[in-house]
N, C-alpha and C. Protein backbone atom coordinates (compact mmCIF):
# COMPACT_ATOMS: atom_id res chain seq x y z
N UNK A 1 8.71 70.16 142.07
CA UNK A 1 7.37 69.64 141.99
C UNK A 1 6.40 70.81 141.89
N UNK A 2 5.28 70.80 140.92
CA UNK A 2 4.33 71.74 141.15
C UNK A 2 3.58 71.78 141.85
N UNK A 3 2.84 72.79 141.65
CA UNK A 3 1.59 72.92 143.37
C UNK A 3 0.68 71.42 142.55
N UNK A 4 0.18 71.86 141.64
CA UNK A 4 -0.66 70.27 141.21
C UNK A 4 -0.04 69.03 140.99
N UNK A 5 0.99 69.01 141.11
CA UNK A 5 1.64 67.53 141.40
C UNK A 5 1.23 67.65 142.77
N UNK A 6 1.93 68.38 143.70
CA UNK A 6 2.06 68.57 145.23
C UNK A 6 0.62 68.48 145.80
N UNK A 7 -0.35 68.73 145.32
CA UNK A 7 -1.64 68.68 145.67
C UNK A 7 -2.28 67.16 145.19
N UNK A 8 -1.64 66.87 144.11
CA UNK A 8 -2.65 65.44 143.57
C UNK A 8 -1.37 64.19 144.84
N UNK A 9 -0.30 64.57 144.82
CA UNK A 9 0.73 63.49 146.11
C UNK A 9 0.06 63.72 146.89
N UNK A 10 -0.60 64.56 147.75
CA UNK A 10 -1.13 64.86 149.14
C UNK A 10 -2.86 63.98 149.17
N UNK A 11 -3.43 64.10 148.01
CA UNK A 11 -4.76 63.24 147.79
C UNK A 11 -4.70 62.12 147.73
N UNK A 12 -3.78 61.68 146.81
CA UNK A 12 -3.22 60.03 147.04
C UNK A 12 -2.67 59.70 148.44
N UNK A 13 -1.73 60.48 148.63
CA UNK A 13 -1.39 60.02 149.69
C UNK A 13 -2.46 59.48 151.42
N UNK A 14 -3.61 60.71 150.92
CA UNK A 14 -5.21 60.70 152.21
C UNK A 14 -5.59 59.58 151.64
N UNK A 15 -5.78 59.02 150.22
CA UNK A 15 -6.64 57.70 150.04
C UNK A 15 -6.06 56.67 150.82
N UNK A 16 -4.71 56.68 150.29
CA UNK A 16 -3.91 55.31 151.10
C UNK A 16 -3.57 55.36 152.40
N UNK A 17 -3.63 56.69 153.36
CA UNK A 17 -4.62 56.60 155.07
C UNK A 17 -5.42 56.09 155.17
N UNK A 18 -6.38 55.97 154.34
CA UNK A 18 -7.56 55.78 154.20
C UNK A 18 -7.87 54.33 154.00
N UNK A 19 -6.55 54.12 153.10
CA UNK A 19 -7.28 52.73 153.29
C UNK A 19 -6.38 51.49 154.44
N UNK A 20 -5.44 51.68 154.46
CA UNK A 20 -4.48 51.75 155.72
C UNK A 20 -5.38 51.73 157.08
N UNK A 21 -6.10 52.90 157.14
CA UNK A 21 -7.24 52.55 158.21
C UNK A 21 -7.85 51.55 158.23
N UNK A 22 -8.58 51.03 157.44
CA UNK A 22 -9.56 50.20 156.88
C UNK A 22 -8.96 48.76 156.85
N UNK A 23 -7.68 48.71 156.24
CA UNK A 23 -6.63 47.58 156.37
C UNK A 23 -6.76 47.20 158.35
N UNK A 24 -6.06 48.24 158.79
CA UNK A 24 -6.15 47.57 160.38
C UNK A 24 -7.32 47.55 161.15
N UNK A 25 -8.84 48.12 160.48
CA UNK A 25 -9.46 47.76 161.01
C UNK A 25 -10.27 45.94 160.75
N UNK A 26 -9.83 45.71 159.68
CA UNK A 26 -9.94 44.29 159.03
C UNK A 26 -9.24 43.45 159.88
N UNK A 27 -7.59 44.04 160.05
CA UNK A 27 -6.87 43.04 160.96
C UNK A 27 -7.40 42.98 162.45
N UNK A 28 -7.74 43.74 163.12
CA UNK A 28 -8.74 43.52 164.27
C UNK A 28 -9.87 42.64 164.61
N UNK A 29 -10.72 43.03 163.14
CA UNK A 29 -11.72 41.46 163.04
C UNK A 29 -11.40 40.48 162.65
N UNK A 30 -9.99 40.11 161.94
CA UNK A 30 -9.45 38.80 161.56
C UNK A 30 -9.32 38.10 163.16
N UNK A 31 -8.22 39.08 163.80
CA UNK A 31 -7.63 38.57 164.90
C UNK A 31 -8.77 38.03 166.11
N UNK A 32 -10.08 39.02 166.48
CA UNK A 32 -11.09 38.54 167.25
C UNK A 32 -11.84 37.47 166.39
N UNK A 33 -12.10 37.05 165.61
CA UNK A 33 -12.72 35.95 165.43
C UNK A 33 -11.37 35.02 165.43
N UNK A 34 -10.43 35.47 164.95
CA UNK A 34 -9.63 33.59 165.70
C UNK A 34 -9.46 33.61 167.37
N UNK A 35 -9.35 34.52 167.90
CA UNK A 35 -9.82 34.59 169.34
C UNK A 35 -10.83 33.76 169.54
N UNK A 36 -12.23 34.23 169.12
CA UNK A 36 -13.18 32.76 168.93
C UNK A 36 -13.34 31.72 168.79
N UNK A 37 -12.73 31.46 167.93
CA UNK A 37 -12.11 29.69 167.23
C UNK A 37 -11.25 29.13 168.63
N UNK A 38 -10.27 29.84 169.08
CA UNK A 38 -9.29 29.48 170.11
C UNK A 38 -10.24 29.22 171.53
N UNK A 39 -11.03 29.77 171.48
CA UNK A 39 -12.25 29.68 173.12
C UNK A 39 -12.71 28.58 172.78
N UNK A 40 -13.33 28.39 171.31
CA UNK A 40 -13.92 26.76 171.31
C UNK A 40 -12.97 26.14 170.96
N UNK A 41 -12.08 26.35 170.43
CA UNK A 41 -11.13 24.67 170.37
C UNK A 41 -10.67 24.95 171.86
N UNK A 42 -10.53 25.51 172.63
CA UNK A 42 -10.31 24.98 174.06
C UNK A 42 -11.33 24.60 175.05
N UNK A 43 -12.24 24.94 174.75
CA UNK A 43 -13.85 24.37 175.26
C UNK A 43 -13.81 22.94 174.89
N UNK A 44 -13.44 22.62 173.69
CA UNK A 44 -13.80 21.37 172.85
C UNK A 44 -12.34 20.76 173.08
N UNK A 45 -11.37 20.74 173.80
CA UNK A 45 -10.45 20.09 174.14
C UNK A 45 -9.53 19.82 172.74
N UNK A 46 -9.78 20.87 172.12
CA UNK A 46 -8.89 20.62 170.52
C UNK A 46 -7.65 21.68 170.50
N UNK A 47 -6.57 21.09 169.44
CA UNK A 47 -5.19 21.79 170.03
C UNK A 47 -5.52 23.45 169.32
N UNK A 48 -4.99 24.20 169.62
CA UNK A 48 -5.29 25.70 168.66
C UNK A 48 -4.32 25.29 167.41
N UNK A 49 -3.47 24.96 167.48
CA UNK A 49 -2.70 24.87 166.19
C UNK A 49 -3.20 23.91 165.08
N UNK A 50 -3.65 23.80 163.71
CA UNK A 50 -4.21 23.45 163.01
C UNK A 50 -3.33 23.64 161.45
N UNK A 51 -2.76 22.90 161.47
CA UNK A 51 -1.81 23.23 160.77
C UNK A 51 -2.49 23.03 158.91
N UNK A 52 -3.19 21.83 159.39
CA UNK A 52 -3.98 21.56 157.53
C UNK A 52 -4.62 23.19 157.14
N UNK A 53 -5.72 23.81 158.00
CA UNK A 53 -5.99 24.88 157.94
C UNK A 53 -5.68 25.80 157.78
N UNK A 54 -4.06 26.00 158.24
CA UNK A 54 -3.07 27.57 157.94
C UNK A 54 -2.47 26.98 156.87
N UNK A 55 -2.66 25.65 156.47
CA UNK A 55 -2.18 25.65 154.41
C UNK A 55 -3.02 26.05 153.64
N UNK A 56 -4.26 25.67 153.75
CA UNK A 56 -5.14 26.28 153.63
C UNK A 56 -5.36 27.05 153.06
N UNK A 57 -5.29 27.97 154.55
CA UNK A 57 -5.44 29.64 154.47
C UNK A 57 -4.23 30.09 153.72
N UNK A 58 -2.94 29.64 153.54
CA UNK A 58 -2.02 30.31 153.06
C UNK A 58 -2.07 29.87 151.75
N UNK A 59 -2.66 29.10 151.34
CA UNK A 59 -3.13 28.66 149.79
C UNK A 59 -4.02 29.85 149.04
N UNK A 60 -5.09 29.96 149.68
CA UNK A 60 -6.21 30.76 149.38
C UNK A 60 -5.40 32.60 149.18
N UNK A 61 -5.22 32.81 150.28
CA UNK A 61 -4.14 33.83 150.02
C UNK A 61 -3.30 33.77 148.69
N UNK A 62 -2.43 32.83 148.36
CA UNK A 62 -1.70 32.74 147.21
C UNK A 62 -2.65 32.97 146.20
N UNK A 63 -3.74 31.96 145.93
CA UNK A 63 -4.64 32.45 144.97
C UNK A 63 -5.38 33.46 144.70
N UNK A 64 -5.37 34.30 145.73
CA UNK A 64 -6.14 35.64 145.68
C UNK A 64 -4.75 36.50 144.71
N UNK A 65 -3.90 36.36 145.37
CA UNK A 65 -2.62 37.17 144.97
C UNK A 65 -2.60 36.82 143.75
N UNK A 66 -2.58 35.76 142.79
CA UNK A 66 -2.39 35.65 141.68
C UNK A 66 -3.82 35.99 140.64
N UNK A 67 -4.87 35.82 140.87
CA UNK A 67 -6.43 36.52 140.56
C UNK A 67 -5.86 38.16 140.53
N UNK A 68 -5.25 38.82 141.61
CA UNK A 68 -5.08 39.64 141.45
C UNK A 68 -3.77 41.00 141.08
N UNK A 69 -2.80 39.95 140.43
CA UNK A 69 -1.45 40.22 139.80
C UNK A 69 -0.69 40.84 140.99
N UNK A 70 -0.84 40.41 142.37
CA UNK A 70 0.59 40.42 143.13
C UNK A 70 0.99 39.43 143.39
N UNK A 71 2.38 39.80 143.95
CA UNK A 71 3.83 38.96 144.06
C UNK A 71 3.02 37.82 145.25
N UNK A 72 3.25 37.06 144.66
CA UNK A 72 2.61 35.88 145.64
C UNK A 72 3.50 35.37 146.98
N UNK A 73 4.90 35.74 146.92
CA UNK A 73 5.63 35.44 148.28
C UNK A 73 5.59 36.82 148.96
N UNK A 74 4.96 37.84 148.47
CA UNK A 74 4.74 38.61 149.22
C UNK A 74 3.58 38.22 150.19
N UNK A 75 2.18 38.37 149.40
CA UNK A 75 0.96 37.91 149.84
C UNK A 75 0.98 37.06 151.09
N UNK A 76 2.07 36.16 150.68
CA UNK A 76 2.02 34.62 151.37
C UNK A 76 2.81 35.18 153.02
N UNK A 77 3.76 36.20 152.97
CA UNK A 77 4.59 36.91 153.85
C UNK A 77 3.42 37.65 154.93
N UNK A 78 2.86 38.49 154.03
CA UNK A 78 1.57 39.31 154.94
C UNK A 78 0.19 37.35 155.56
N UNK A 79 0.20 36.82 154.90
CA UNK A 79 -0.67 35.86 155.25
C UNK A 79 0.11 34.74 156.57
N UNK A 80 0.92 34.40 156.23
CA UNK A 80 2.06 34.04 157.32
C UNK A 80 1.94 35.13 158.61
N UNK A 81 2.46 36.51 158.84
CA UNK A 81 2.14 37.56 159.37
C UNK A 81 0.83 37.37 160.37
N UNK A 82 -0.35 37.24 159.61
CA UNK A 82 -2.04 37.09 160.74
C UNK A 82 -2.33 36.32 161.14
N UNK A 83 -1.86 34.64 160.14
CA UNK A 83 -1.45 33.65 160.76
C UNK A 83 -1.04 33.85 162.26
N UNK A 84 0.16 33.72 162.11
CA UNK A 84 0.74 34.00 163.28
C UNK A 84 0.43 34.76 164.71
N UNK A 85 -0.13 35.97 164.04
CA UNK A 85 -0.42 36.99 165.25
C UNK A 85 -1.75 36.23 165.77
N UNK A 86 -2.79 35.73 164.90
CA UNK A 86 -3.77 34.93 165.55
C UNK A 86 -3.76 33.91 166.22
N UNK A 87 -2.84 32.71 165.98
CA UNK A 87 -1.97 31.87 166.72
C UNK A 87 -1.98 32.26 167.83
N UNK A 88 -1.14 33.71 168.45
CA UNK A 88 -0.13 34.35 169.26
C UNK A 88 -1.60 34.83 170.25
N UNK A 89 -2.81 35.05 169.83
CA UNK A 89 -4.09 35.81 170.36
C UNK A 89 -4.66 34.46 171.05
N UNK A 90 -4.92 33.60 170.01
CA UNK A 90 -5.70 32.52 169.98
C UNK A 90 -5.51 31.80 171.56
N UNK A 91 -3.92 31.54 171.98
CA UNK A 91 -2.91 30.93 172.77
C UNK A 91 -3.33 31.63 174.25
N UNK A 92 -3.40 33.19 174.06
CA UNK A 92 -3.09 33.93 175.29
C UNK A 92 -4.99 33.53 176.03
């Protein structure tokens, strides 16, 4: 590899830290606002699980993925994924 290959891998590589950061700081505010949702559906005597809503959401996901030419059972894998972990927040 040359030094300018080796130097342009090392710049790419800081963007996608970069955005990797930015990725989990998104998943943090996904997860506290369904934290939210979960305080009032238990205020409001409603179950946390909502199942029409995580089709939904896992719909919308699919369609983003295809708007934007990725693998849509991937998408749907990472969307399943926050699903879940929000569920798992929502509960505690």
């Amino acid at each position: 590899m040359t030094n300018m290959t080796k130097l342009k891998t090392a710049e790419l590589r800081k963007a996608i830290d970069r955005l990797d950061s930015r990725l989990t700081g998104l998943i943090q505010k996904r997860i506290e606002l369904a934290v939210k949702i979960g305080r009032l559906k238990k205020e409001n005597g409603k179950p946390i699980e909502d199942r029409k809503r995580e089709k939904q959401v896992l719909r919308n996901w699919e369609s983003r993925a295809v708007k934007h030419g990725l693998d849509k059972r991937m998408v749907k894998k990472i969307a399943r994924l926050l699903v879940g972990a929000a569920k798992t927040k929502e509960q505690s």
